[in-house]
C-alpha atoms as a PDB file:
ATOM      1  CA  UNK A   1       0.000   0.000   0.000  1.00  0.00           C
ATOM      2  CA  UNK A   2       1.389   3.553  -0.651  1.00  0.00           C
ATOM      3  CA  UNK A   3       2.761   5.905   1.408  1.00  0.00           C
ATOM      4  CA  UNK A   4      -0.846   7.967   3.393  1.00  0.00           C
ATOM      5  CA  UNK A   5      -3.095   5.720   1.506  1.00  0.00           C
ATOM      6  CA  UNK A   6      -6.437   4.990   3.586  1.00  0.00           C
ATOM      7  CA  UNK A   7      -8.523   2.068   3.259  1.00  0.00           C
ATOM      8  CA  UNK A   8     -12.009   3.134   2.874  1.00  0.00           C
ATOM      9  CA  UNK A   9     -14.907   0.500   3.775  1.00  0.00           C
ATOM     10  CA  UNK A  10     -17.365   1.101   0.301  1.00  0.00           C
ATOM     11  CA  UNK A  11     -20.295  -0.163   2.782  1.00  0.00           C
ATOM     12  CA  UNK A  12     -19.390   2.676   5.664  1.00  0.00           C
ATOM     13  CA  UNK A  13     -21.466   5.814   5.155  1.00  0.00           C
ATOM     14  CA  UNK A  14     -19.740   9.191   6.346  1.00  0.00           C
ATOM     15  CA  UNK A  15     -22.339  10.862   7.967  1.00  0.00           C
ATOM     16  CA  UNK A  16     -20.639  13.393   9.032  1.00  0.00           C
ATOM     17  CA  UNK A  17     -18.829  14.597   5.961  1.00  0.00           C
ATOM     18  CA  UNK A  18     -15.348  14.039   7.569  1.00  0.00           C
ATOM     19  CA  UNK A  19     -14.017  12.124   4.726  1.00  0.00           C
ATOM     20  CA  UNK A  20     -14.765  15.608   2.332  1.00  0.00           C
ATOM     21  CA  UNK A  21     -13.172  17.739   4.844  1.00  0.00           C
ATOM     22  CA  UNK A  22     -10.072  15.810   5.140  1.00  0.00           C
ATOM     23  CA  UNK A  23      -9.630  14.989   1.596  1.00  0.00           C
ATOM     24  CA  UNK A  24     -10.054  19.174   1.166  1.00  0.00           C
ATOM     25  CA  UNK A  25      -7.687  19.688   4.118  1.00  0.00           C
ATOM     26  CA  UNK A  26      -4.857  17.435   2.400  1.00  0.00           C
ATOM     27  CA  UNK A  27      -4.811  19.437  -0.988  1.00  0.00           C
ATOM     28  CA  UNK A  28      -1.717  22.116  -1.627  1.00  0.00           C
ATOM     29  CA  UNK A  29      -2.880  25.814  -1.981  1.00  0.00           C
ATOM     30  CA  UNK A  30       0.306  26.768  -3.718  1.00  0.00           C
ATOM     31  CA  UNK A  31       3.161  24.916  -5.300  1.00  0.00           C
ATOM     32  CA  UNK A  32       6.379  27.158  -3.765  1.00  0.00           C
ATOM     33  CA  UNK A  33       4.856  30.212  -2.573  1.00  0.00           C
ATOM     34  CA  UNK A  34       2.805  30.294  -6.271  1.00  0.00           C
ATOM     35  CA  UNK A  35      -0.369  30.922  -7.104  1.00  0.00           C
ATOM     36  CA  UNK A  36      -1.680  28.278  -9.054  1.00  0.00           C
ATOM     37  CA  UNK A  37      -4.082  28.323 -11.995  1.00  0.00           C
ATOM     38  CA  UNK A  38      -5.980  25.442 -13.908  1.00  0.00           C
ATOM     39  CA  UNK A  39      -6.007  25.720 -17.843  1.00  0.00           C
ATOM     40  CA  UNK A  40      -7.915  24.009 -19.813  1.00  0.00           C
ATOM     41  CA  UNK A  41      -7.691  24.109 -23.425  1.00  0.00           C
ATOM     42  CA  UNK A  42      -7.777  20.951 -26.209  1.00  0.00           C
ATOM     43  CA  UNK A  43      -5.337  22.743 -28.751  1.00  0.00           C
ATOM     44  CA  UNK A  44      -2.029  21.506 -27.852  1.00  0.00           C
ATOM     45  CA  UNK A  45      -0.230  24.438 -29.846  1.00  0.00           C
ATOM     46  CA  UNK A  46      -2.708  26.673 -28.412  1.00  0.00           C
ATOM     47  CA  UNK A  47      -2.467  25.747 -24.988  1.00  0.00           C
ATOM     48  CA  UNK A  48       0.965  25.971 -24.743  1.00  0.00           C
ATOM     49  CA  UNK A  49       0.973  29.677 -26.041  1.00  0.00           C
ATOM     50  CA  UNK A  50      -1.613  30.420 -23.373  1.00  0.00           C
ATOM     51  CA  UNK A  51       0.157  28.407 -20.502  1.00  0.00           C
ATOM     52  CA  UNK A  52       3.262  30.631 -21.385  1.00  0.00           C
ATOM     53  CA  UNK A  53       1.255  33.935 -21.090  1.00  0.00           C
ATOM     54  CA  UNK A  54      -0.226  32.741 -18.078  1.00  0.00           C
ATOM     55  CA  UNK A  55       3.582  32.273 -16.476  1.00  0.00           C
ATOM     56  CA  UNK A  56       4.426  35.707 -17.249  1.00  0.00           C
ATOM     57  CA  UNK A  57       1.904  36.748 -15.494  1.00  0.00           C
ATOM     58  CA  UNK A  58       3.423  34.780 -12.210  1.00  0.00           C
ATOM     59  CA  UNK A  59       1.191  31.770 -11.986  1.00  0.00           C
ATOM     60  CA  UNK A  60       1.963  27.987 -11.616  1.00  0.00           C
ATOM     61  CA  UNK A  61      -0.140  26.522 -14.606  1.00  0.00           C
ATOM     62  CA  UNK A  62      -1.431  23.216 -14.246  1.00  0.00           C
ATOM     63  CA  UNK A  63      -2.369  22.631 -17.943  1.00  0.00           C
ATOM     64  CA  UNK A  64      -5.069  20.219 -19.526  1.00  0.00           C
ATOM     65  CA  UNK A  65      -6.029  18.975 -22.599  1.00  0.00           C
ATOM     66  CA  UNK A  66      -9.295  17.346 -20.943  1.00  0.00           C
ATOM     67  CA  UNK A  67     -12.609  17.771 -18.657  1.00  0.00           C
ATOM     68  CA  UNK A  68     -11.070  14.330 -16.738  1.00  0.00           C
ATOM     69  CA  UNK A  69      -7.650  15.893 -16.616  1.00  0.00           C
ATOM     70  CA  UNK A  70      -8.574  19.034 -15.309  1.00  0.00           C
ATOM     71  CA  UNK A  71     -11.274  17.522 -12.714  1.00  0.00           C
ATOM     72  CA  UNK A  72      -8.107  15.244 -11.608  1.00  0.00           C
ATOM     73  CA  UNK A  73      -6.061  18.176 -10.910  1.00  0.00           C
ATOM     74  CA  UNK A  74      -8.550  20.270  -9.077  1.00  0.00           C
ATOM     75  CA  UNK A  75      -8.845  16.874  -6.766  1.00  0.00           C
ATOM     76  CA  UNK A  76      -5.152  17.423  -5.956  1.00  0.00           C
ATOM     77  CA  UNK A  77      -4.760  21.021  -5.837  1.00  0.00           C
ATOM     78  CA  UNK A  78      -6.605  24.256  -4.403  1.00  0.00           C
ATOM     79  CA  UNK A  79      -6.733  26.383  -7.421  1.00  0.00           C
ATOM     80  CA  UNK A  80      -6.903  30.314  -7.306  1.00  0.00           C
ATOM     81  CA  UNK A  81      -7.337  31.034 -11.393  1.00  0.00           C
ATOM     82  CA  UNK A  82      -9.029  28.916 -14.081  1.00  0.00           C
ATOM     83  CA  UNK A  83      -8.970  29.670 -17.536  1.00  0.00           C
ATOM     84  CA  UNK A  84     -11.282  27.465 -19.481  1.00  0.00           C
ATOM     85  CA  UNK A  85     -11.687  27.454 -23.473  1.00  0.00           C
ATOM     86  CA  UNK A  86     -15.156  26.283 -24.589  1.00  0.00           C
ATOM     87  CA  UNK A  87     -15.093  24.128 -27.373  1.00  0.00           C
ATOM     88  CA  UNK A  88     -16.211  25.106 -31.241  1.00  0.00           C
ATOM     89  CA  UNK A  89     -20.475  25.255 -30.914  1.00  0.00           C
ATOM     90  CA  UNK A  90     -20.359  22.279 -33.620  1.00  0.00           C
ATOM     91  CA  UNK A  91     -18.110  19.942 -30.731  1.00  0.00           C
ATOM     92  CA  UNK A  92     -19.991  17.976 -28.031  1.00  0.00           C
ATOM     93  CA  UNK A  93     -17.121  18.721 -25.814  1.00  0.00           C
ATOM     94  CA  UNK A  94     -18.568  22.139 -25.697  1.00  0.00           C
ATOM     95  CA  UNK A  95     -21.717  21.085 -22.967  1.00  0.00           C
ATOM     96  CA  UNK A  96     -19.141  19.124 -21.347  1.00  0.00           C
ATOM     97  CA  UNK A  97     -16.788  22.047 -20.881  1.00  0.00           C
ATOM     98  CA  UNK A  98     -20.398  23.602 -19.854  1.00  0.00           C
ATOM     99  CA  UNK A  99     -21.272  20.839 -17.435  1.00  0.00           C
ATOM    100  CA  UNK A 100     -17.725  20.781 -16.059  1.00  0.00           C
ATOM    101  CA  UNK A 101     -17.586  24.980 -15.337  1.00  0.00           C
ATOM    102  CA  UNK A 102     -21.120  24.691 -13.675  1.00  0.00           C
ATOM    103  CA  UNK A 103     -20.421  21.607 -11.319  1.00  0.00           C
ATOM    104  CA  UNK A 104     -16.459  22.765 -10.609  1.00  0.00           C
ATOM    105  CA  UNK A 105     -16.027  26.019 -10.834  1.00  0.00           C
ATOM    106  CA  UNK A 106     -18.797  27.884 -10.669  1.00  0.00           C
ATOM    107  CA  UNK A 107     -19.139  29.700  -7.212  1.00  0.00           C
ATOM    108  CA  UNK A 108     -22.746  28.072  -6.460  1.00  0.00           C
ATOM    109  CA  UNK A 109     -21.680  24.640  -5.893  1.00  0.00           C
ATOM    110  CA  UNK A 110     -18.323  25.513  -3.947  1.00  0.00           C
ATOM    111  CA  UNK A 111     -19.128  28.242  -1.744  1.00  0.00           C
ATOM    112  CA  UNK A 112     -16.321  30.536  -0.836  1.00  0.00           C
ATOM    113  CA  UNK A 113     -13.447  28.367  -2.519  1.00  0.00           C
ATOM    114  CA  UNK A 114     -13.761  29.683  -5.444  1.00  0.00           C
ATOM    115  CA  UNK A 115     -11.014  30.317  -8.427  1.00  0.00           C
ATOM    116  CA  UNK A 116     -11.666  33.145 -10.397  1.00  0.00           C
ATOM    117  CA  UNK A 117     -12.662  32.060 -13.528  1.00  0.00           C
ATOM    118  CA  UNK A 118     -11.887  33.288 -16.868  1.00  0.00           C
ATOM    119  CA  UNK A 119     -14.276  31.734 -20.057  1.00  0.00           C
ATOM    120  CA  UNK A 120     -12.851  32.229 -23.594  1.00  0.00           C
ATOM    121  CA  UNK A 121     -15.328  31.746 -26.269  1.00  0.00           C
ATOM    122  CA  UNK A 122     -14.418  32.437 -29.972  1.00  0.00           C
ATOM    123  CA  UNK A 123     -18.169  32.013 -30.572  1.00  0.00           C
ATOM    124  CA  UNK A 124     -20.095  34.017 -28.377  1.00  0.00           C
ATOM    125  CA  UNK A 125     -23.207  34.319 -28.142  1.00  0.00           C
ATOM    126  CA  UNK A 126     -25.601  36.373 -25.907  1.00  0.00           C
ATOM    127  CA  UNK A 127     -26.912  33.350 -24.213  1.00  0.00           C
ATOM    128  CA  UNK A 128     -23.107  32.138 -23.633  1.00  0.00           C
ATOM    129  CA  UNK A 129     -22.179  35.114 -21.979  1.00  0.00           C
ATOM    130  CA  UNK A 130     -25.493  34.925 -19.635  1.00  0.00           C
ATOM    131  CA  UNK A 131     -24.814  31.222 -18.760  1.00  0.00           C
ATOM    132  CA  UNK A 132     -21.217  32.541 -17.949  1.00  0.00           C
ATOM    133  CA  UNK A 133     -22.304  35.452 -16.170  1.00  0.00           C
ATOM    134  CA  UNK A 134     -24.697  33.293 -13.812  1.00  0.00           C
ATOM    135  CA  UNK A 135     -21.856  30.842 -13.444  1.00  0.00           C
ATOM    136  CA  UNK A 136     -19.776  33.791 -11.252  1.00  0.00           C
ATOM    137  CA  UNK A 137     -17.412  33.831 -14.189  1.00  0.00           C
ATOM    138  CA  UNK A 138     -14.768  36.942 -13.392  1.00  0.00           C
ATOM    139  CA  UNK A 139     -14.286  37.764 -16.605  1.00  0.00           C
ATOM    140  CA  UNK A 140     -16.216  36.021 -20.243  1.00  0.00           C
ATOM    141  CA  UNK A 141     -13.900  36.372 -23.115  1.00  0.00           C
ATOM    142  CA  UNK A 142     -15.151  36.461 -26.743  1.00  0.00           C
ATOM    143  CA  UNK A 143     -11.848  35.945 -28.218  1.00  0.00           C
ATOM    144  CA  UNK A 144      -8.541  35.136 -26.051  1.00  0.00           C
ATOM    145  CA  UNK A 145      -5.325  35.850 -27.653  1.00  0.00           C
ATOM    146  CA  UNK A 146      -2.169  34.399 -26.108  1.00  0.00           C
ATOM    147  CA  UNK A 147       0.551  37.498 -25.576  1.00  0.00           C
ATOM    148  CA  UNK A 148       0.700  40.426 -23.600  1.00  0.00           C
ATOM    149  CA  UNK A 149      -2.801  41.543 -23.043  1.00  0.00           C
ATOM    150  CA  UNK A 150      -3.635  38.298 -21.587  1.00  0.00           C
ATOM    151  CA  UNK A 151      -0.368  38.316 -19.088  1.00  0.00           C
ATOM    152  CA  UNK A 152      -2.018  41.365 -18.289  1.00  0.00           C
ATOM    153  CA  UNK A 153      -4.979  40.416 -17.138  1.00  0.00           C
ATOM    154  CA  UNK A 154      -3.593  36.734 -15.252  1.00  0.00           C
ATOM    155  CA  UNK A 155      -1.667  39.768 -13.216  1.00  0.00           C
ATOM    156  CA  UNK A 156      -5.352  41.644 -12.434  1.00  0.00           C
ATOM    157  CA  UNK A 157      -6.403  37.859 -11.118  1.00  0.00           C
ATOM    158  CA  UNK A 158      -3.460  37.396  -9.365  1.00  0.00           C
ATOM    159  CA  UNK A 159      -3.080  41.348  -7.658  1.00  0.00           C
ATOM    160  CA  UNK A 160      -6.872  40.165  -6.708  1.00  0.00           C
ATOM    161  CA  UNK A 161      -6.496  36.744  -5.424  1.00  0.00           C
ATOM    162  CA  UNK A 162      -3.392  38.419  -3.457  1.00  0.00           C
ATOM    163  CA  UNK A 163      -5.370  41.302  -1.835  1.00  0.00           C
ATOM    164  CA  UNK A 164      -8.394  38.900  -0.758  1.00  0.00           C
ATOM    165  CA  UNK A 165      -5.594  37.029   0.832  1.00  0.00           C
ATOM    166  CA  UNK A 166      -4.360  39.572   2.866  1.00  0.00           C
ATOM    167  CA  UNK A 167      -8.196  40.839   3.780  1.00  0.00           C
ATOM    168  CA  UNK A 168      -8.819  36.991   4.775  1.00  0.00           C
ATOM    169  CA  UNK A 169      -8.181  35.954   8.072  1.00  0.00           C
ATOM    170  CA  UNK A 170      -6.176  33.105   8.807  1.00  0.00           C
ATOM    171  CA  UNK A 171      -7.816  29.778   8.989  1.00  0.00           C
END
């Protein structure tokens, strides 16, 4: 058996929700004093171009090519940004992406743990933005272009993620 594994009786029922708190207690805020941000983008060319802008802007990137990769990774680590391509309208990724925002990410489900969330949709439409908008997405993007402008605003997330931080008190 590994290292901290736990054997977990599938009959036993956790009444008391102890099993979700620990499993949330165990997971990393930040990877060496970073922030870290979740990326999630099926163009491998593409994604890398954003990952980089991302890094400039001082973030740890945790970048996936999938819903199941990404859902792994928010299992391991507490995430503070998430930047989340939806898929071409024509793609049935697209309600998955959907599906995997609303149950995640979006600040309903999750309460007060929260990333800021950035959507990028190269085709908007009116009804996208108002599903995004009642998701709690920070900021709905009708076009994202890796390079400066997007460094730029990973710094906003992170100058904001930094001052709520500091407002917090310690838990």
């Amino acid at each position: 058996m590994p290292f901290g594994a736990t054997i977990v009786d599938p009959s036993h029922k956790d009444t008391t929700g102890a099993a979700a708190r620990s499993k949330a207690a165990v997971r990393p805020q930040r990877v060496g004093g970073e922030s870290v941000a979740l990326l999630l983008l099926t163009d491998e060319k593409r994604r890398r171009h954003v990952q980089q802008a991302i890094e400039i802007a001082g973030w740890h990137v945790l970048a996936c090519a999938s819903v199941g990769e990404a859902i792994k990774q928010l299992d391991r680590w507490r995430t503070q940004l998430a930047v989340v391509e939806l898929a071409a309208s024509s793609d049935p990724h697209r309600d998955t992406v959907r599906r995997f925002v609303d149950k995640h990410l979006s600040a309903q489900p999750r309460g007060g743990d929260t990333p800021l969330v950035v959507i990028s949709d190269e085709q908007a439409t009116p009804a996208d933005e108002l599903w995004a908008r009642q998701a709690g997405v920070w900021l709905y993007l009708p076009e994202m272009e890796a390079g400066d402008d997007l460094s730029e605003l990973c710094r906003e997330a992170l100058r904001s993620v930094r001052k709520q931080a500091a407002a917090s008190p310690a838990v």
